[in-house]
Protein backbone atom coordinates (compact mmCIF):
# COMPACT_ATOMS: atom_id res chain seq x y z
CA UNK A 1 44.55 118.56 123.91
CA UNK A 2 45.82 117.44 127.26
CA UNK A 3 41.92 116.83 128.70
CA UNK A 4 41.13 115.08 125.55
CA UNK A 5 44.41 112.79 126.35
CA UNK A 6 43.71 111.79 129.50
CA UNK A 7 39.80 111.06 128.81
CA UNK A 8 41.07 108.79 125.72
CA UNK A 9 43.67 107.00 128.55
CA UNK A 10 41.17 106.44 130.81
CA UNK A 11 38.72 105.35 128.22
CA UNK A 12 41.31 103.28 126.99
CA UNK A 13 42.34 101.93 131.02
CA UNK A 14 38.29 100.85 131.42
CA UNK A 15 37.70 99.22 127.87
CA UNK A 16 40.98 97.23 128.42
CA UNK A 17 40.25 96.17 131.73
CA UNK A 18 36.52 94.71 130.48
CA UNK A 19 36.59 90.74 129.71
CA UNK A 20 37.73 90.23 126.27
CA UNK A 21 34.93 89.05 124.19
CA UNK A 22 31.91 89.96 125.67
CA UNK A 23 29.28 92.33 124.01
CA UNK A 24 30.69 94.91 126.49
CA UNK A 25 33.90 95.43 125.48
CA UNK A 26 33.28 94.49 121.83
CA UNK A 27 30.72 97.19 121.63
CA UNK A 28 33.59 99.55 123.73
CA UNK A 29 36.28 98.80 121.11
CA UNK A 30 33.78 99.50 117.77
CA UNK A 31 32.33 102.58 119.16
CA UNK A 32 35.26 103.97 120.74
CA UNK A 33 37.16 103.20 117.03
CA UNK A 34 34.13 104.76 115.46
CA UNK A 35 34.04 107.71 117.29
CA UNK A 36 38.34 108.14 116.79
CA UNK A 37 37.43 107.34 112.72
CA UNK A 38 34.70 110.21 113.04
CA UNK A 39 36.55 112.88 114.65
CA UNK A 40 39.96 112.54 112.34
CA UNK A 41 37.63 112.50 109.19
CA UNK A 42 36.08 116.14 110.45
CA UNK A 43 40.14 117.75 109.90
CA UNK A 44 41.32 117.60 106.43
CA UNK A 45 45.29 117.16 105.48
CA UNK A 46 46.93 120.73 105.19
CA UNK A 47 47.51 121.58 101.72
CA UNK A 48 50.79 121.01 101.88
CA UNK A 49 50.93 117.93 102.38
CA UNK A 50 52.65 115.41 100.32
CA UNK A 51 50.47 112.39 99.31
CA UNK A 52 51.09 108.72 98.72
CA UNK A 53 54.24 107.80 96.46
CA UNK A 54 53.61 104.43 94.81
CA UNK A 55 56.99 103.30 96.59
CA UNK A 56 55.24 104.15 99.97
CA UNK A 57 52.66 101.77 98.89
CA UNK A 58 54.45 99.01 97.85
CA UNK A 59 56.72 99.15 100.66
CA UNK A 60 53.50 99.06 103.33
CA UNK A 61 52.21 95.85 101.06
CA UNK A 62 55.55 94.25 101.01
CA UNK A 63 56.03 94.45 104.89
CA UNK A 64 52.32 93.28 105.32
CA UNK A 65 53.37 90.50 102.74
CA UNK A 66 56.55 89.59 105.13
CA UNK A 67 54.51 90.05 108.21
CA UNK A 68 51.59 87.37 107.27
CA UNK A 69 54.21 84.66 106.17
CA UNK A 70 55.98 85.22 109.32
CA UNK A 71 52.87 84.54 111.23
CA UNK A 72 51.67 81.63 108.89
CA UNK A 73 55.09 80.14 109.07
CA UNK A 74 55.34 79.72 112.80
CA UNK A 75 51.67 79.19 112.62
CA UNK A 76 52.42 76.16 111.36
CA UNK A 77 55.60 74.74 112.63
CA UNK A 78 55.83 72.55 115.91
CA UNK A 79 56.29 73.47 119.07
CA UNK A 80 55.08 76.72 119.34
CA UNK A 81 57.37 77.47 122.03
CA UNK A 82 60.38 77.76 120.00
CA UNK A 83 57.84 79.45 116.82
CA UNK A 84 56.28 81.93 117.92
CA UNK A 85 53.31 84.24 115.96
CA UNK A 86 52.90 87.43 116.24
CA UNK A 87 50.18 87.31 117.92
CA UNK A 88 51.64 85.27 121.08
CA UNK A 89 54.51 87.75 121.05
CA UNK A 90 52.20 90.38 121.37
CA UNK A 91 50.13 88.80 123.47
CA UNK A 92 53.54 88.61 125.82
CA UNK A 93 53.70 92.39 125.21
CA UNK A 94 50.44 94.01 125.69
CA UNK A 95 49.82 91.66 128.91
CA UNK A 96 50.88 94.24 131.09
CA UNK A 97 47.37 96.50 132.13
CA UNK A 98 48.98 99.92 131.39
CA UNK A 99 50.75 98.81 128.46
CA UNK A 100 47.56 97.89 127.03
CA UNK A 101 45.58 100.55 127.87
CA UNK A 102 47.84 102.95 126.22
CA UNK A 103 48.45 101.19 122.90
CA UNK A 104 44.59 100.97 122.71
CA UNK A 105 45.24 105.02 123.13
CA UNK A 106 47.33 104.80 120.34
CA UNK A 107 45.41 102.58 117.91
CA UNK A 108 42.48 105.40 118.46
CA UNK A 109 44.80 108.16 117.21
CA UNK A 110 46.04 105.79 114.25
CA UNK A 111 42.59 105.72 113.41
CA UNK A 112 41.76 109.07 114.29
CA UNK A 113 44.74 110.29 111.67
CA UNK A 114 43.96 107.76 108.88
CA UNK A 115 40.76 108.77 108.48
CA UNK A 116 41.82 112.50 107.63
CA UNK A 117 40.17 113.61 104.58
């Protein structure tokens, strides 16, 4: 578990360090999600396992809800500066080279555990 860490880190440290897109690094993000999509969809949920509760889904669609009028609200309000999306504030975030390298790490294992069977 700890090799397979570190490889996904350092995958992570080179595709993040690539020029944003370029066929290099767009090809680098699709097949490295791929590959994280293909690997969590090979290990099945234990049976135990609760499953979704309608109230879990509503609650993910009403913060996704409050989450894109956020960003089309400051999207369109004047200056930016004092509205920002979330996009610039992550942008502010993830600017940092190891912070972005590891939350690529992490989006892989999101993916990886969604796409348990």
């Amino acid at each position: 578990m700890l090799v397979a860490a570190v490889v996904v880190l350092a995958y992570g440290w080179w595709a993040t360090a690539l020029p944003p897109f370029t066929v290099t690094s767009t090809v680098a993000v699709v097949g490295a999600g791929a590959a994280a999509m293909a690997v969590g969809s090979r290990y099945r949920r234990p049976a135990g396992e609760a499953r979704l509760r309608a109230a879990d889904v509503a609650t993910t669609v009403v913060l996704l809800v409050a989450l894109t009028a956020w960003q089309l609200a400051a999207y369109l309000q004047h200056p930016r500066s004092q509205h920002p999306t979330l996009s610039s504030l992550t942008n502010v975030a993830l600017d940092p080279h190891p912070v972005r390298a590891l939350a690529f790490g992490v989006w892989l294992l999101v993916a990886a555990l969604l796409a348990r069977r």
